[in-house]
N, C-alpha and C. Protein backbone atom coordinates (compact mmCIF):
# COMPACT_ATOMS: atom_id res chain seq x y z
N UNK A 1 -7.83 -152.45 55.96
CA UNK A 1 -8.83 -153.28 55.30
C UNK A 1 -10.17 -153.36 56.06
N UNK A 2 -9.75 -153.39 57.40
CA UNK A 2 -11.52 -153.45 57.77
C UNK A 2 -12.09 -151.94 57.69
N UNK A 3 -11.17 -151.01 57.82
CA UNK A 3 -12.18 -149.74 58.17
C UNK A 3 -12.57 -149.67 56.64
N UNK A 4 -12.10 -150.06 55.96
CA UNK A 4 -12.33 -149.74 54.01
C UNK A 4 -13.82 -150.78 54.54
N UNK A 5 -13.81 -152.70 54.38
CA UNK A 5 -14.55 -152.97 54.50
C UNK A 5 -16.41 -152.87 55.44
N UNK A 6 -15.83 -151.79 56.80
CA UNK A 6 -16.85 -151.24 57.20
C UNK A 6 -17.40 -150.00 56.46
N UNK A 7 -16.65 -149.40 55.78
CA UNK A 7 -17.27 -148.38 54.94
C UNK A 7 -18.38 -149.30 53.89
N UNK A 8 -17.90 -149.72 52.50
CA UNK A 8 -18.62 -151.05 52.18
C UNK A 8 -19.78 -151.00 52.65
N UNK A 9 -19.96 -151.78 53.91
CA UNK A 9 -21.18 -152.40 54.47
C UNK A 9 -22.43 -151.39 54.87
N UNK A 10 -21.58 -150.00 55.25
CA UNK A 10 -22.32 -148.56 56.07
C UNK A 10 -23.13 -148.14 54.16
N UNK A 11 -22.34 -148.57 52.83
CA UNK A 11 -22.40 -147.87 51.75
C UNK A 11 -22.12 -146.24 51.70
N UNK A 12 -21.06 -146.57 52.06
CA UNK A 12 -19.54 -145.30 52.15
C UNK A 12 -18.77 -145.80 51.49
N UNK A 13 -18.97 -144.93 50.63
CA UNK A 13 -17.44 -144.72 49.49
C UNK A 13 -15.96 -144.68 50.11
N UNK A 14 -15.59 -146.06 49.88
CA UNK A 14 -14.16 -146.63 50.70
C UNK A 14 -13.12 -145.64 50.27
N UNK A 15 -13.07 -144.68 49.85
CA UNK A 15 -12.04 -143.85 49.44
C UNK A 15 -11.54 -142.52 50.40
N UNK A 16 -10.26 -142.61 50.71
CA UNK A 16 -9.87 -141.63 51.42
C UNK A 16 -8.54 -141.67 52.47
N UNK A 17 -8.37 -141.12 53.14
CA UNK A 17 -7.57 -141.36 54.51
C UNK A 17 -8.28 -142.46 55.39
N UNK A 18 -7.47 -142.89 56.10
CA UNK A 18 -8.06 -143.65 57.73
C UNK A 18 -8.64 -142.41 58.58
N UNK A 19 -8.15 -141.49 58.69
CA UNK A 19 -9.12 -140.16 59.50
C UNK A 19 -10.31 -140.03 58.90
N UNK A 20 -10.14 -139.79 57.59
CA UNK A 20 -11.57 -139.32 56.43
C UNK A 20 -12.45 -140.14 56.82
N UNK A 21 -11.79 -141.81 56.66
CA UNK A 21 -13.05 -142.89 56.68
C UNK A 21 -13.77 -143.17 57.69
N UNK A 22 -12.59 -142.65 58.87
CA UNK A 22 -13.44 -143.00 60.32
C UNK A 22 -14.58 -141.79 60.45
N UNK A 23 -14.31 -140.59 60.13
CA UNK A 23 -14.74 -138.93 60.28
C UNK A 23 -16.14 -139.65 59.43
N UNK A 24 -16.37 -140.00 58.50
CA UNK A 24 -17.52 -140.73 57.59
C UNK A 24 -18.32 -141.87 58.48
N UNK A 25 -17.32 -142.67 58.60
CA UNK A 25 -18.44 -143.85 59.77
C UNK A 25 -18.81 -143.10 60.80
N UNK A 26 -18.33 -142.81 61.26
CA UNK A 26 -19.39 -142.04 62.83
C UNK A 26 -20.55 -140.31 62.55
N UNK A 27 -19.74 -140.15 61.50
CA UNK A 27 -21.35 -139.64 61.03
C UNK A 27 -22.02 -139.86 60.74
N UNK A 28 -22.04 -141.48 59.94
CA UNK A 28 -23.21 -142.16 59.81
C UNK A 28 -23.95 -142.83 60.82
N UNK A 29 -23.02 -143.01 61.97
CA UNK A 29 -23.21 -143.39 63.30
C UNK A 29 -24.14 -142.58 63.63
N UNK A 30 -23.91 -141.25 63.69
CA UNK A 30 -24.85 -140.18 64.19
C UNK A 30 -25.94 -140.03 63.47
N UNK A 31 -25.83 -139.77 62.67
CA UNK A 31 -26.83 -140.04 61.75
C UNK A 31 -28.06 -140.92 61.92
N UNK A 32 -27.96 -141.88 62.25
CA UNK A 32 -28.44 -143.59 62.60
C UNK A 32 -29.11 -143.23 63.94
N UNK A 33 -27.79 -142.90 64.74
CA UNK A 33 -28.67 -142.79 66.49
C UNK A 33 -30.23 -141.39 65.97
N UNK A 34 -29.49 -140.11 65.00
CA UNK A 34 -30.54 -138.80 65.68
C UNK A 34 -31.99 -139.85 64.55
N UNK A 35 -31.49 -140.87 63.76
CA UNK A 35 -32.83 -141.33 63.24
C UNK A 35 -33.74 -141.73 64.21
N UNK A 36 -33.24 -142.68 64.80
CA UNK A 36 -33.66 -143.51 65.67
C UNK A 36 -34.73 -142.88 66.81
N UNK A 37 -33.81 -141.73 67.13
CA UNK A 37 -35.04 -141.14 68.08
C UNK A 37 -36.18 -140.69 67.48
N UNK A 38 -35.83 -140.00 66.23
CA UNK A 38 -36.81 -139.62 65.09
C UNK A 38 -38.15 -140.61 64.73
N UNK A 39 -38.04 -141.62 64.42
CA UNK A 39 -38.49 -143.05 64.03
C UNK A 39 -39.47 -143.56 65.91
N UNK A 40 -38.56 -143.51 66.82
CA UNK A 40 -39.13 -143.39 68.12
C UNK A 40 -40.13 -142.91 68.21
N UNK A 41 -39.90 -141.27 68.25
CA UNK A 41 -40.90 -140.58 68.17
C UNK A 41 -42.06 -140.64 68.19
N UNK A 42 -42.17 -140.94 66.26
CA UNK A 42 -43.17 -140.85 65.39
C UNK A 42 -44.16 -142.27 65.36
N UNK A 43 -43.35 -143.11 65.77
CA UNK A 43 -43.52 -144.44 66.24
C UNK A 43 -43.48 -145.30 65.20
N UNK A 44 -43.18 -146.74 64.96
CA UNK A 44 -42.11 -147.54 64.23
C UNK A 44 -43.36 -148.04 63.00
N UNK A 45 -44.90 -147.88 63.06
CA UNK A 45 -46.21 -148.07 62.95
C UNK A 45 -46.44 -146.79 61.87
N UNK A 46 -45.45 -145.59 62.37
CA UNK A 46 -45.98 -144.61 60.77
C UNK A 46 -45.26 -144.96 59.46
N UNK A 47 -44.44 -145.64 59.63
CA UNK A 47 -43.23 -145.69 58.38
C UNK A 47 -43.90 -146.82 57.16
N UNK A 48 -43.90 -145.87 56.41
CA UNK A 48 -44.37 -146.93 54.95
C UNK A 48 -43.05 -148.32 54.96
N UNK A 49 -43.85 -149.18 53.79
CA UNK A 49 -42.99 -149.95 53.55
C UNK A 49 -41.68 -149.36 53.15
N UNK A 50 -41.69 -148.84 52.19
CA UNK A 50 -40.50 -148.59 51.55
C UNK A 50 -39.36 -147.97 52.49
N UNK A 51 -39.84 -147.01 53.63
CA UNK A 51 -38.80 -146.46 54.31
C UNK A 51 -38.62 -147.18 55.80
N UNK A 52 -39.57 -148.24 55.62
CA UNK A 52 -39.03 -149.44 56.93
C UNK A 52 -37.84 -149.78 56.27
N UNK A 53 -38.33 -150.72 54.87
CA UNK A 53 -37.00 -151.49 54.80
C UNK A 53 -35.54 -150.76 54.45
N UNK A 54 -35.72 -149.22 54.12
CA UNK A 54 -34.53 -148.09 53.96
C UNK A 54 -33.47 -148.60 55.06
N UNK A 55 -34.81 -148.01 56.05
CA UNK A 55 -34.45 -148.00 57.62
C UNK A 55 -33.58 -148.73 58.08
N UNK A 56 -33.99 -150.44 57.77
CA UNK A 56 -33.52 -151.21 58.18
C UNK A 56 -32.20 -151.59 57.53
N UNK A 57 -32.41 -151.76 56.11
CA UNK A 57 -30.87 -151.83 55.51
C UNK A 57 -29.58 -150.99 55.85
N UNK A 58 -29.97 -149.88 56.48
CA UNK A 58 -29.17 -148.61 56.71
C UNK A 58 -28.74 -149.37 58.42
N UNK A 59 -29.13 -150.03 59.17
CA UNK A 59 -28.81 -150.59 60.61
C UNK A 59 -28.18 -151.91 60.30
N UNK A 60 -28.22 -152.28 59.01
CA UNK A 60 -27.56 -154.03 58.29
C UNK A 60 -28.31 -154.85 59.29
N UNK A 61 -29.80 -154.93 58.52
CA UNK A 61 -30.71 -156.08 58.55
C UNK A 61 -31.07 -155.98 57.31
N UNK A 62 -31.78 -157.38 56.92
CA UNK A 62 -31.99 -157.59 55.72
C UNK A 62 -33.11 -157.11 55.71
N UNK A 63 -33.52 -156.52 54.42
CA UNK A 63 -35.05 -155.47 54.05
C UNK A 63 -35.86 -156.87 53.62
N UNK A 64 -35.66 -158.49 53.69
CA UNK A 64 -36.08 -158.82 52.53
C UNK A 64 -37.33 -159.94 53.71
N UNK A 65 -37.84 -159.71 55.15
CA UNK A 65 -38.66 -160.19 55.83
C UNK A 65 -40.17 -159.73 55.89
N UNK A 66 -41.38 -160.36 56.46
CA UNK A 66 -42.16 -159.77 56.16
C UNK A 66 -42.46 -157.96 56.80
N UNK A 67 -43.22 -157.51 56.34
CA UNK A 67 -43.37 -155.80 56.73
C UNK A 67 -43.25 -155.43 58.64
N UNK A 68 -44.41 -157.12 59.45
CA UNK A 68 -44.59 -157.32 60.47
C UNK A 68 -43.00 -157.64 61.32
N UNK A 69 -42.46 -158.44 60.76
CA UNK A 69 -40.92 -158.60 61.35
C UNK A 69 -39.83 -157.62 61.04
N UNK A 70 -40.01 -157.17 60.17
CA UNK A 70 -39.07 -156.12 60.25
C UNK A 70 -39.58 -154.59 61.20
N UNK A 71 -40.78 -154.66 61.54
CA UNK A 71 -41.49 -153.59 62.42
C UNK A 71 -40.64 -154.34 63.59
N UNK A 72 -40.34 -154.98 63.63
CA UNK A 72 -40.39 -156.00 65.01
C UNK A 72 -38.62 -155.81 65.42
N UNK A 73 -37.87 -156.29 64.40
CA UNK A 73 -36.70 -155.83 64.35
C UNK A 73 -36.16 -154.40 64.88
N UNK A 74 -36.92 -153.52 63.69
CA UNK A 74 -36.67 -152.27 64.22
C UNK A 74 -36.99 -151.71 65.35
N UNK A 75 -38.19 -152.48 65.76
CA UNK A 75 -38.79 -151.94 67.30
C UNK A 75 -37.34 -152.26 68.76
N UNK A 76 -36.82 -154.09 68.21
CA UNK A 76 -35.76 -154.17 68.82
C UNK A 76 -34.44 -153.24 69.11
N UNK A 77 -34.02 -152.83 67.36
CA UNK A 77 -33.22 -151.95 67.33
C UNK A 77 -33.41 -151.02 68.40
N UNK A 78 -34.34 -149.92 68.22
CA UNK A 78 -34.52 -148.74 69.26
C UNK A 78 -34.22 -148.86 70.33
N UNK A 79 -35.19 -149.75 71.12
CA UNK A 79 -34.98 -150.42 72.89
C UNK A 79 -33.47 -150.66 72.72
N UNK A 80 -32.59 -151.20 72.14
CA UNK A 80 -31.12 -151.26 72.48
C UNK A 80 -30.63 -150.46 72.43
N UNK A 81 -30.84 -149.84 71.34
CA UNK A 81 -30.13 -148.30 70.96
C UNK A 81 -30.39 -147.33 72.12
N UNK A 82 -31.57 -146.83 72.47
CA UNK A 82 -32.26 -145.70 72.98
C UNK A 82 -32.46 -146.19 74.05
N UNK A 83 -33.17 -147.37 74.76
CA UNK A 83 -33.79 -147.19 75.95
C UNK A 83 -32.48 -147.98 76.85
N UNK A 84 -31.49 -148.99 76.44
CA UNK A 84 -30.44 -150.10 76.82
C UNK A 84 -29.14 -148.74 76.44
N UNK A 85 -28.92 -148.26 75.68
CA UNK A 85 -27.89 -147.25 75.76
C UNK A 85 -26.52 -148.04 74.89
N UNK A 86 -27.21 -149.13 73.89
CA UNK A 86 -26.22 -149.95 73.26
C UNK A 86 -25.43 -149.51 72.06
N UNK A 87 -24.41 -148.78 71.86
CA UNK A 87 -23.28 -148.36 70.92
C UNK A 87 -24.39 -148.32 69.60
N UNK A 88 -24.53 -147.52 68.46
CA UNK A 88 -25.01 -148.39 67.26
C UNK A 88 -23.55 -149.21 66.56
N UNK A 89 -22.46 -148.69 66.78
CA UNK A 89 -21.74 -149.39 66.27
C UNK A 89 -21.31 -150.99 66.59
N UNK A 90 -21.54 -151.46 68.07
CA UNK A 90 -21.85 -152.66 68.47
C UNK A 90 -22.90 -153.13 67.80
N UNK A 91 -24.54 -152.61 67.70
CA UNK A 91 -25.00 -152.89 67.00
C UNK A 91 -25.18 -153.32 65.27
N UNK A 92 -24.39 -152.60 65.11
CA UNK A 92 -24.68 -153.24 63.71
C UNK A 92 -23.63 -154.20 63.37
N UNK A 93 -22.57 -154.51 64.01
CA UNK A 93 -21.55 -155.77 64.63
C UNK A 93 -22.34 -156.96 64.67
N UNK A 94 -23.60 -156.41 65.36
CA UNK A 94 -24.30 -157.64 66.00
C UNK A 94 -25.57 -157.99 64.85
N UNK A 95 -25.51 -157.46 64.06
CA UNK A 95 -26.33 -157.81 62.88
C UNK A 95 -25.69 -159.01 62.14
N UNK A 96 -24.76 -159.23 62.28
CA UNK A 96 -24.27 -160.52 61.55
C UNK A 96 -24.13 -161.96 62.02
N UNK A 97 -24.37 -161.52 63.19
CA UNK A 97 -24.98 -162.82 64.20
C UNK A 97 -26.23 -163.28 63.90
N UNK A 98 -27.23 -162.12 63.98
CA UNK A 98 -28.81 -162.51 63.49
C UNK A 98 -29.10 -162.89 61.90
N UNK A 99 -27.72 -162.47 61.02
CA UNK A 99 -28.41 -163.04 59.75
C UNK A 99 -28.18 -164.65 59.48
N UNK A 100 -26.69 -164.81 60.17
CA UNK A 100 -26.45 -166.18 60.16
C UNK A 100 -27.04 -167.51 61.12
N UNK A 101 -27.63 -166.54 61.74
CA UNK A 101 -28.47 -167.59 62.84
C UNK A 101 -29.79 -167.02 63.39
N UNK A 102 -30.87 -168.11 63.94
CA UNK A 102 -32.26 -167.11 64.70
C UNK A 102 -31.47 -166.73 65.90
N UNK A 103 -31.05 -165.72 66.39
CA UNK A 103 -30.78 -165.57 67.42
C UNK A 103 -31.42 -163.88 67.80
N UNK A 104 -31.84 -163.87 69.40
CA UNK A 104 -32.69 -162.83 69.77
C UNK A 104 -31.93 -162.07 69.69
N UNK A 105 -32.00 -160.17 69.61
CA UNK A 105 -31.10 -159.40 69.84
C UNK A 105 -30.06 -158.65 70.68
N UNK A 106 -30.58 -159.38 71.87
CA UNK A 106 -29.76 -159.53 73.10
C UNK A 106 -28.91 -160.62 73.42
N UNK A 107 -29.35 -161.78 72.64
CA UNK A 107 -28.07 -162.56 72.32
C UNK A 107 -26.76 -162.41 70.91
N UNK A 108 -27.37 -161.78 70.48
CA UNK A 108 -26.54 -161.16 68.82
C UNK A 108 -25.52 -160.01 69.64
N UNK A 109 -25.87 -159.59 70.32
CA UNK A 109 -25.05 -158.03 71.04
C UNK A 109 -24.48 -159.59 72.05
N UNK A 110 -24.52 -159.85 72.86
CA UNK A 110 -23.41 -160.65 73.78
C UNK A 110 -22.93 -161.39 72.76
N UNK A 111 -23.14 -162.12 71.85
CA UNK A 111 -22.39 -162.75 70.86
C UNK A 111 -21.05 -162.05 70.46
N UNK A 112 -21.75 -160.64 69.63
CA UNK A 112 -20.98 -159.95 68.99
C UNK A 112 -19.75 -159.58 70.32
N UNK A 113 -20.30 -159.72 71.65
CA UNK A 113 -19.54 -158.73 72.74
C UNK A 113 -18.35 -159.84 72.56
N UNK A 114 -18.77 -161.30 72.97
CA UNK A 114 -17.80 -162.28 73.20
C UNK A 114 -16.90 -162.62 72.05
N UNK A 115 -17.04 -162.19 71.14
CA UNK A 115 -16.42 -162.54 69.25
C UNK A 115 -14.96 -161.27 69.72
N UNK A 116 -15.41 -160.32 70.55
CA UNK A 116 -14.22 -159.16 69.94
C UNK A 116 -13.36 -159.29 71.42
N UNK A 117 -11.78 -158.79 71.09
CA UNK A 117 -10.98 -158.81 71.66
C UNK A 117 -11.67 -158.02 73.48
N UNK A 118 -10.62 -158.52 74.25
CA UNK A 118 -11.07 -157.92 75.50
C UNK A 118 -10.83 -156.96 75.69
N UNK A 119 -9.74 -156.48 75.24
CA UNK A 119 -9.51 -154.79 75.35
C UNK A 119 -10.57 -153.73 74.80
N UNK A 120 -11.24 -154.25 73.92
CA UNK A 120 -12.10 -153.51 72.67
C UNK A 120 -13.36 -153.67 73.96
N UNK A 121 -13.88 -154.91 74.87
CA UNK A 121 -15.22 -155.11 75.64
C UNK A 121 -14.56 -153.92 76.51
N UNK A 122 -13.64 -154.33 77.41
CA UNK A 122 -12.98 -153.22 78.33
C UNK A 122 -13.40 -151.30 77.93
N UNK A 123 -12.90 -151.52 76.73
CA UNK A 123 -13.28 -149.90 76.19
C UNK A 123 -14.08 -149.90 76.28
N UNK A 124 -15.19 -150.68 75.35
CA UNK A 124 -16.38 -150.17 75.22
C UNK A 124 -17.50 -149.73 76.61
N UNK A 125 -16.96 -150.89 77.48
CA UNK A 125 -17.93 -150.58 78.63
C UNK A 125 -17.18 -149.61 79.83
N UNK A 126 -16.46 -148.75 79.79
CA UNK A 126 -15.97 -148.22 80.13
C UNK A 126 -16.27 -146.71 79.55
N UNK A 127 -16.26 -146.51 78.25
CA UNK A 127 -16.19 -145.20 77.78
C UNK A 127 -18.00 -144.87 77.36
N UNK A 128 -18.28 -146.26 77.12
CA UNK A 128 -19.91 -146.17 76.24
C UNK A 128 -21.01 -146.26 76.95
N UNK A 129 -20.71 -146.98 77.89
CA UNK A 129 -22.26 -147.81 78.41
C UNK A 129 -22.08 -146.87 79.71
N UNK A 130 -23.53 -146.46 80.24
CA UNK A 130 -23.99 -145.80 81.05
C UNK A 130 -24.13 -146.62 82.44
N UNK A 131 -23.62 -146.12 83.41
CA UNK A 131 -23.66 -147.06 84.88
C UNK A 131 -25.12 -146.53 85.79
N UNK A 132 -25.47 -147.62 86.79
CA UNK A 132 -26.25 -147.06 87.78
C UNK A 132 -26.46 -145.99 88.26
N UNK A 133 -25.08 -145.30 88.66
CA UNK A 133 -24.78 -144.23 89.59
C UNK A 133 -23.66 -143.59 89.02
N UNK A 134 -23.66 -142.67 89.44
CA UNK A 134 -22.21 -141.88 89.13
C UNK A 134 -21.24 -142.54 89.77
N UNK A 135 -21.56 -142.55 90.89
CA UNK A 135 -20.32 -143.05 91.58
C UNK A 135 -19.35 -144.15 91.34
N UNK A 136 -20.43 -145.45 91.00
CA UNK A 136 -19.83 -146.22 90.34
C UNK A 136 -19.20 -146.33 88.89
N UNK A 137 -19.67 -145.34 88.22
CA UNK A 137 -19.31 -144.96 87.21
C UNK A 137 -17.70 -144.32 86.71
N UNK A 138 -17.66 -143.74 87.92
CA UNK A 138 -16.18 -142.79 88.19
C UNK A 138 -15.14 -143.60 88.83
N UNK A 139 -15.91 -144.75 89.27
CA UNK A 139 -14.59 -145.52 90.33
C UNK A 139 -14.09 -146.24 88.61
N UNK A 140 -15.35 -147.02 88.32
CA UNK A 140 -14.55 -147.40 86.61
C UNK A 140 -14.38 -147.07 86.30
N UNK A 141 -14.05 -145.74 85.48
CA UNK A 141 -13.38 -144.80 84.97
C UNK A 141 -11.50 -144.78 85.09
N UNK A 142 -11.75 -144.66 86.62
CA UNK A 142 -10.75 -144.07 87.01
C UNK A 142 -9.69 -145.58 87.31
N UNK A 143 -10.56 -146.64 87.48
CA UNK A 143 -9.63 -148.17 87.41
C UNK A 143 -8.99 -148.84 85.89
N UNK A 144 -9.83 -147.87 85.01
CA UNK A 144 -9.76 -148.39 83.84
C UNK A 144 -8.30 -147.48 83.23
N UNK A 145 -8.50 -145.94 83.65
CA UNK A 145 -7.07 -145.23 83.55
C UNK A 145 -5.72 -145.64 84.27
N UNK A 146 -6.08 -145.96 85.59
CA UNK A 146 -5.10 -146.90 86.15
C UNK A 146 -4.27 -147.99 85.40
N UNK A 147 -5.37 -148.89 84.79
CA UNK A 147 -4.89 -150.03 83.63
C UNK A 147 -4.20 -149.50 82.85
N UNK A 148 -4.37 -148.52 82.15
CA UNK A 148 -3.99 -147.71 81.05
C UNK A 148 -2.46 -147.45 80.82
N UNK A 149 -2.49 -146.42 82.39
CA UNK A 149 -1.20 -146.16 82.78
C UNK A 149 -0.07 -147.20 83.54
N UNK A 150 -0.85 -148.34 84.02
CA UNK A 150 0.51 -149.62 84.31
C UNK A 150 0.32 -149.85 83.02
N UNK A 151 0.02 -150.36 81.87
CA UNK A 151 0.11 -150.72 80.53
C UNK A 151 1.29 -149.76 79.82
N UNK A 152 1.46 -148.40 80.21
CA UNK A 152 2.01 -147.52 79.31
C UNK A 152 3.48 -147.65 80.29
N UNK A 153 3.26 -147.80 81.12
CA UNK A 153 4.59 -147.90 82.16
C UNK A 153 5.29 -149.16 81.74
N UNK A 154 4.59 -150.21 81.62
CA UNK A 154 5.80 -151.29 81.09
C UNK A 154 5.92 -151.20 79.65
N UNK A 155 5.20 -150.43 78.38
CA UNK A 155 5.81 -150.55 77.29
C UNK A 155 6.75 -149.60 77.76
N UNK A 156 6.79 -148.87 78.39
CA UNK A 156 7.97 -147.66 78.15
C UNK A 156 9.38 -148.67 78.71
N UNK A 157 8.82 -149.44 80.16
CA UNK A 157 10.00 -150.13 80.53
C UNK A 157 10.71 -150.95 79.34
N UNK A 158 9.52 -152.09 78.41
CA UNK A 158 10.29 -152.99 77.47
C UNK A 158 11.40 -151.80 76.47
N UNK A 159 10.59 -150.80 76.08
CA UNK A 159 11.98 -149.82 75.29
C UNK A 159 12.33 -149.46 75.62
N UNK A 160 13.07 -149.17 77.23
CA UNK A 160 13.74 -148.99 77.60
C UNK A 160 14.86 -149.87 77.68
N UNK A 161 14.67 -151.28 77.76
CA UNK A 161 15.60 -152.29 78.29
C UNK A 161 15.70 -153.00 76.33
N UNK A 162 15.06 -152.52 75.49
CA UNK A 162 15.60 -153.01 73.94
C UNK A 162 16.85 -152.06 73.66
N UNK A 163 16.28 -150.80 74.14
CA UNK A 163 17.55 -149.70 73.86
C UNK A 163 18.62 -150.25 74.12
């Protein structure tokens, strides 16, 4: 039900496998990020009305603010996306924080961070988000596989001892 209902929201045709639907969201994912640099680029100042508010509906913000705030929005979008290195899929998570409340977009992304399970923050900053250094980068990596594997060691123990 949710990956159907994130299709929905992306305006992806909810029909298919759970592989199909995910294989569909993250191309729209991609899709979204190679815009973004695109839109970067060209700078957020060339885009007519009509393909700001495209723009924006396609990231789930509402098209329906003035031309100036939604420049403003989208300008936010980018810097998280592109220059902060923030998931778009966290992002557009975090769009539902900002419609239900004024909240800045760096509080909508920790919102959204603190709303989802810890295992899901664990992944994400582990596999997604870019570190200082390598080094530190690889020690988390490699603490986070550690977790992984005592995790996989005691389910194996509990079926072992149901057997």
């Amino acid at each position: 039900p949710r990956l159907v209902n994130m299709c929905k929201y992306m305006g992806i045709s909810p029909f298919g496998t759970d592989s199909y639907l995910r294989y569909m969201l993250r191309k729209r994912l991609q899709w979204i990020k190679n815009d973004d640099k695109l839109i970067q680029a060209e700078g957020v100042e060339s885009l007519s009305e009509a393909e700001l508010r495209e723009d924006c509906r396609e990231r789930g913000m509402l098209g329906l603010l003035s031309v100036e705030e939604m420049r403003q929005q989208l300008r936010d979008w980018l810097d998280l996306s592109l220059n902060h290195s923030v998931p778009s899929s966290l992002l557009i998570l975090s769009r539902a924080f900002t419609v239900s409340g004024k909240l800045r977009p760096e509080e909508a992304v920790q919102a959204t961070l603190s709303s989802l399970p810890d295992e899901v923050v664990d992944t994400v900053g582990v596999t997604a988000l870019p570190s200082e250094d390598s080094v530190s980068e690889r020690r988390r990596k490699l603490e986070y596989l550690a977790m992984q594997e005592e995790l996989i060691k005691e389910e194996e123990e509990k079926e072992g001892k149901e057997l």
